[in-house]
Protein backbone atom coordinates (compact mmCIF):
# COMPACT_ATOMS: atom_id res chain seq x y z
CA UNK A 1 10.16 29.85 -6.36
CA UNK A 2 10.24 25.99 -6.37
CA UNK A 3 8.26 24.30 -3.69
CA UNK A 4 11.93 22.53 -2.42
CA UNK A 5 13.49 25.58 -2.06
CA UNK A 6 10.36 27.15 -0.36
CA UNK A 7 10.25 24.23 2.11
CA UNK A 8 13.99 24.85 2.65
CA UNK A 9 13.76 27.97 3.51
CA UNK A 10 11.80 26.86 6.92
CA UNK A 11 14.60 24.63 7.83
CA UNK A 12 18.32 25.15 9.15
CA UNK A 13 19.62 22.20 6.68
CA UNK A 14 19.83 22.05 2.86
CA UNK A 15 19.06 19.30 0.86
CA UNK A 16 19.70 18.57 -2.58
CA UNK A 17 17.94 15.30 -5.10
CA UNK A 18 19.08 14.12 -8.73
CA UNK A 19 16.79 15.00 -11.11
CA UNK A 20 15.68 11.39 -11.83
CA UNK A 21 14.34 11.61 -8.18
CA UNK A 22 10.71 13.04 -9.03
CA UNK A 23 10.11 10.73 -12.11
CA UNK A 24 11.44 7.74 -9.55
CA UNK A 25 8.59 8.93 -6.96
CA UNK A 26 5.73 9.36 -10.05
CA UNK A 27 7.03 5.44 -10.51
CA UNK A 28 7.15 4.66 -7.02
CA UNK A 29 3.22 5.83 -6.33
CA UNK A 30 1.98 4.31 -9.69
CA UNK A 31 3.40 0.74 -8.52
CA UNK A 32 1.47 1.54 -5.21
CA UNK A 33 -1.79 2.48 -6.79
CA UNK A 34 -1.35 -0.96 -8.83
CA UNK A 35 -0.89 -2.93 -5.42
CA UNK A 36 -3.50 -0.87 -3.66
CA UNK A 37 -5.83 -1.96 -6.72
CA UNK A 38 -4.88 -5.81 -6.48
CA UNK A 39 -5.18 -5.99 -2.77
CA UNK A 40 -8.77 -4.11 -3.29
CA UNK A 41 -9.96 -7.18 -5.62
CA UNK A 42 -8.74 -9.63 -3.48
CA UNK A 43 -10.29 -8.09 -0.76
CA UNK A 44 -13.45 -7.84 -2.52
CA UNK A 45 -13.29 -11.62 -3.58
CA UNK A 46 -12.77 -12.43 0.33
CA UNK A 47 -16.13 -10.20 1.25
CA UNK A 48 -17.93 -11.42 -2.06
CA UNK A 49 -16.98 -14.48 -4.01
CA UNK A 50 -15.37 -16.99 -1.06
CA UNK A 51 -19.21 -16.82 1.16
CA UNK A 52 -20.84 -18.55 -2.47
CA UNK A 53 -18.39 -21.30 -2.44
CA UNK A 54 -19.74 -24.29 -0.18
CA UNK A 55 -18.07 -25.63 2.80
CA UNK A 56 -17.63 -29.02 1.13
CA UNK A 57 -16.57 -27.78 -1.94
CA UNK A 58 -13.04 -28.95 -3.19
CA UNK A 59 -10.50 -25.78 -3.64
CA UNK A 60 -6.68 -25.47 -5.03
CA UNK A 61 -5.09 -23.26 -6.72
CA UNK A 62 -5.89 -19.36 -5.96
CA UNK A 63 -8.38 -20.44 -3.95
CA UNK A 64 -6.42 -22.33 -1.54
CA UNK A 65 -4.32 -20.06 -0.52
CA UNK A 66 -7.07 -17.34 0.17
CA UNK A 67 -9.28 -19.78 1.84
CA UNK A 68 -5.90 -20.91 4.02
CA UNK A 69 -5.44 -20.74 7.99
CA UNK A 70 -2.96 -18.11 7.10
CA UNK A 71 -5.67 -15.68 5.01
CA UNK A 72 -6.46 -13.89 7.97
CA UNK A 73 -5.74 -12.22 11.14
CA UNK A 74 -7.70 -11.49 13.55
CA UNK A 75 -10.77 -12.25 10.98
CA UNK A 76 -9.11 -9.33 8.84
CA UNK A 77 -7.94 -10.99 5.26
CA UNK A 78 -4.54 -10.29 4.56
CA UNK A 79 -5.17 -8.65 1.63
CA UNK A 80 -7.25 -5.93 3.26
CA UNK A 81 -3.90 -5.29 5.46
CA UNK A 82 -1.94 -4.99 1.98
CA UNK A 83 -4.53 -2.05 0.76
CA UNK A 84 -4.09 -0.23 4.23
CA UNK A 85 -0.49 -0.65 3.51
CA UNK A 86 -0.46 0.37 -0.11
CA UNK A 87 -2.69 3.55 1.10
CA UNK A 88 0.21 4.82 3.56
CA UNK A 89 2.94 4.17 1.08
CA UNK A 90 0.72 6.16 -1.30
CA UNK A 91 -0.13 9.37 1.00
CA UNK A 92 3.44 9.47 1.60
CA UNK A 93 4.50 9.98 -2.03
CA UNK A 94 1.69 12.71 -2.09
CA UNK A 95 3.29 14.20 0.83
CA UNK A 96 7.14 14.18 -0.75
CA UNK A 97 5.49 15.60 -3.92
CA UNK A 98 3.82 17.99 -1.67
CA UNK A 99 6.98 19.03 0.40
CA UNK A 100 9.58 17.43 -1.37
CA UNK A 101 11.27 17.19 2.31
CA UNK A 102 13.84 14.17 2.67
CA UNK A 103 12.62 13.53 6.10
CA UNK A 104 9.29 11.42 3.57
CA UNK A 105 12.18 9.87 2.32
CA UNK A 106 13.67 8.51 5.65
CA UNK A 107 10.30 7.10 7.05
CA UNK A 108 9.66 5.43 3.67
CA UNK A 109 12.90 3.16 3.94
CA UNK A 110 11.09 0.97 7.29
CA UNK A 111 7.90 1.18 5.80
CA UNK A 112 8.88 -0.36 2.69
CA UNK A 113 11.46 -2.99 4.34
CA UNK A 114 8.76 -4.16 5.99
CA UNK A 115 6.52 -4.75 3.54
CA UNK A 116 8.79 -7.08 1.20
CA UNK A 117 9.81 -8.55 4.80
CA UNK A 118 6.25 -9.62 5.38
CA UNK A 119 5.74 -10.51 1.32
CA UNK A 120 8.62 -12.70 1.57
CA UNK A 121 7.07 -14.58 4.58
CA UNK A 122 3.66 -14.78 2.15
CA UNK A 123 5.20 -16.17 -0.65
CA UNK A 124 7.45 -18.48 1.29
CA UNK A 125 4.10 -20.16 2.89
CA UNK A 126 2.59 -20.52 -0.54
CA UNK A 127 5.78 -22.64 -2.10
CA UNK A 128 5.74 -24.57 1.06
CA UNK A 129 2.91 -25.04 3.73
CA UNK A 130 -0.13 -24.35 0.91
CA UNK A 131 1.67 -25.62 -2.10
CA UNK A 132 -0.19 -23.18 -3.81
CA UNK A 133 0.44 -20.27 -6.10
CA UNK A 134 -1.79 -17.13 -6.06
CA UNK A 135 -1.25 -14.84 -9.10
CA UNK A 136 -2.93 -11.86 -7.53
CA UNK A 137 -0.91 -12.39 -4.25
CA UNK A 138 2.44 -12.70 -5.76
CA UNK A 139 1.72 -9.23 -7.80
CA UNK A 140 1.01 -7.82 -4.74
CA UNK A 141 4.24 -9.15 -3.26
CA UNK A 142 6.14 -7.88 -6.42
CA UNK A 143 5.15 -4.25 -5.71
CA UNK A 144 6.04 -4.76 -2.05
CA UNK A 145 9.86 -5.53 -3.64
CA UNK A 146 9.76 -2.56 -6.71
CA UNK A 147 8.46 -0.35 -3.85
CA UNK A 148 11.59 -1.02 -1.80
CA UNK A 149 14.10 -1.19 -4.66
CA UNK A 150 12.52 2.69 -5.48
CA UNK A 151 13.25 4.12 -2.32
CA UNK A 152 16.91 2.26 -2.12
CA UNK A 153 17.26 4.50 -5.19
CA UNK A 154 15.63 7.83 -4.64
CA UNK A 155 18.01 7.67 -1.26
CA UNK A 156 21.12 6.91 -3.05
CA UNK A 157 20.16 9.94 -5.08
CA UNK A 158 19.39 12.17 -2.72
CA UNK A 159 22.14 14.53 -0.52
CA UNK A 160 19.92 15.00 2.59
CA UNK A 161 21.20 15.47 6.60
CA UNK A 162 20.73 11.88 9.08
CA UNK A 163 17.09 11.17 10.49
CA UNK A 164 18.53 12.07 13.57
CA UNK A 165 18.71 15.67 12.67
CA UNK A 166 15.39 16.09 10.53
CA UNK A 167 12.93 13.98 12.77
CA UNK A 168 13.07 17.19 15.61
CA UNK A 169 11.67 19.12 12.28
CA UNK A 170 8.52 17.18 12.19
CA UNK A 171 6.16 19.23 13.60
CA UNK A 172 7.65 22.18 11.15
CA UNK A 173 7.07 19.45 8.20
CA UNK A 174 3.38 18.99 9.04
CA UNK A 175 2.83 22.78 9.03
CA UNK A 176 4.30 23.49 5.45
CA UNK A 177 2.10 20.36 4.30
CA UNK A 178 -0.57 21.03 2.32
CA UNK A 179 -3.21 18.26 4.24
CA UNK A 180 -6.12 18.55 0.70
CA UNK A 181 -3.16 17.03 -1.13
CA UNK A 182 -1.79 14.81 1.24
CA UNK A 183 -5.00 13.83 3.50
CA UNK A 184 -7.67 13.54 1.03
CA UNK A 185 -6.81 11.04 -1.21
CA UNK A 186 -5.92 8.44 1.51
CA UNK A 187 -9.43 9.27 3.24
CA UNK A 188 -10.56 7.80 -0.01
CA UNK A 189 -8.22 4.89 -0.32
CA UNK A 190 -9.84 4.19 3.84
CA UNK A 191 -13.65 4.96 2.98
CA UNK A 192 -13.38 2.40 -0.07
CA UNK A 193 -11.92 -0.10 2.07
CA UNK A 194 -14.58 0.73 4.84
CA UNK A 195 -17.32 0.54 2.02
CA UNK A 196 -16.57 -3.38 0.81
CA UNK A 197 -16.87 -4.38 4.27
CA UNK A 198 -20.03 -2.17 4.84
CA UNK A 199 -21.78 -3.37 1.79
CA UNK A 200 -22.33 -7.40 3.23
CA UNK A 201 -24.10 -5.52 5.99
CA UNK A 202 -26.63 -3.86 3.97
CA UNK A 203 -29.72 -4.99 3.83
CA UNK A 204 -30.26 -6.20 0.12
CA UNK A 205 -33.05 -8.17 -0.87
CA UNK A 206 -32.03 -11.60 -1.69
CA UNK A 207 -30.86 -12.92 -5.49
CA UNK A 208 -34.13 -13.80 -7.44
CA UNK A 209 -33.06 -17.20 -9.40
CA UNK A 210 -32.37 -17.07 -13.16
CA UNK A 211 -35.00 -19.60 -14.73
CA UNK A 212 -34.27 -20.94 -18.70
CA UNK A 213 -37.72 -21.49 -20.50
């Protein structure tokens, strides 16, 4: 028996997908592994590479736009927000492919919206208050708009009841879920985030200078 129809068989709806459905979600979490990976760097260029530049120093390009007033919030760089966000699109793929319940499906569609909602307000401050390009930042924003253009898709293609009439099924959901699937893999995705910003707290000994003889 398929997983779907095993799910289904706990529920008092049917549900139906296109075939293309599971090779659009194997698409869909490969794009967000490739932003989760390009927020990581920048993230790690925040914690690592920004503290060597000096305060004086002239910056454009890349640069600028990391270094900006707009780089942060709260203290948190924005980039570190994109992993967290790449992480939860991520577990939720893991969960459809764990499940394959529509209901994944439905709670993708805000999640996704508003990530190319806040991409768009990213890139519009780099072609206008910074004047500045980032390459790494405009990837990220480009899987932020694949992600949502996915999930249009796999929705079109799938024959599922309204939100209004899964969502009471939620706590059923989380029951048939299989959590080692669904729950590990985004405790990693957190404890490697955790770990960049626990690493500049370590007590390392400090850089012995390279000397040419």
């Amino acid at each position: 028996m398929s997983t779907q129809n095993r799910i289904m068989q706990s529920f008092d709806y049917e549900w139906d997908y296109s075939p293309r459905v599971t090779t659009l979600f194997g698409i869909f979490a490969i794009v967000a592994v490739i932003g989760w990976v390009v927020s990581m760097m920048l993230t790690a260029i925040h914690l690592f590479a920004l503290p060597a530049v000096p305060a004086d120093a002239p910056v454009e390009g890349s640069i600028e736009v990391i270094t900006s007033q707009w780089a942060y919030i709260f203290g948190v760089p924005l980039a570190t927000l994109g992993a967290l966000y790449y992480i939860s699109t991520i577990g939720l793929a893991l969960w459809w492919f764990d499940t394959r319940h529509p209901l994944i499906i439905k709670i993708l569609t805000p999640i996704t919206a508003s990530g190319v909602l806040a991409s768009s307000y990213f890139v519009w401050l780099q072609l206008f208050p910074i004047g500045e390009i980032c390459p790494f930042c405009m990837m990220s924003a480009s899987a932020t708009v694949i992600l949502l253009g996915l999930e249009l898709v796999i929705l079109r293609m799938s024959d599922s009841p309204g939100l209004s009439e899964m969502a009471p099924d939620l706590r059923g959901l989380l029951a048939e879920t299989n959590y080692a699937v669904v729950v590990l893999p985004v405790l990693l995705g957190f404890l490697t985030v955790a770990a960049l910003f626990a690493v500049p707290l370590l007590p390392l000994p400090e850089a012995v200078p390279f000397i040419v003889f």
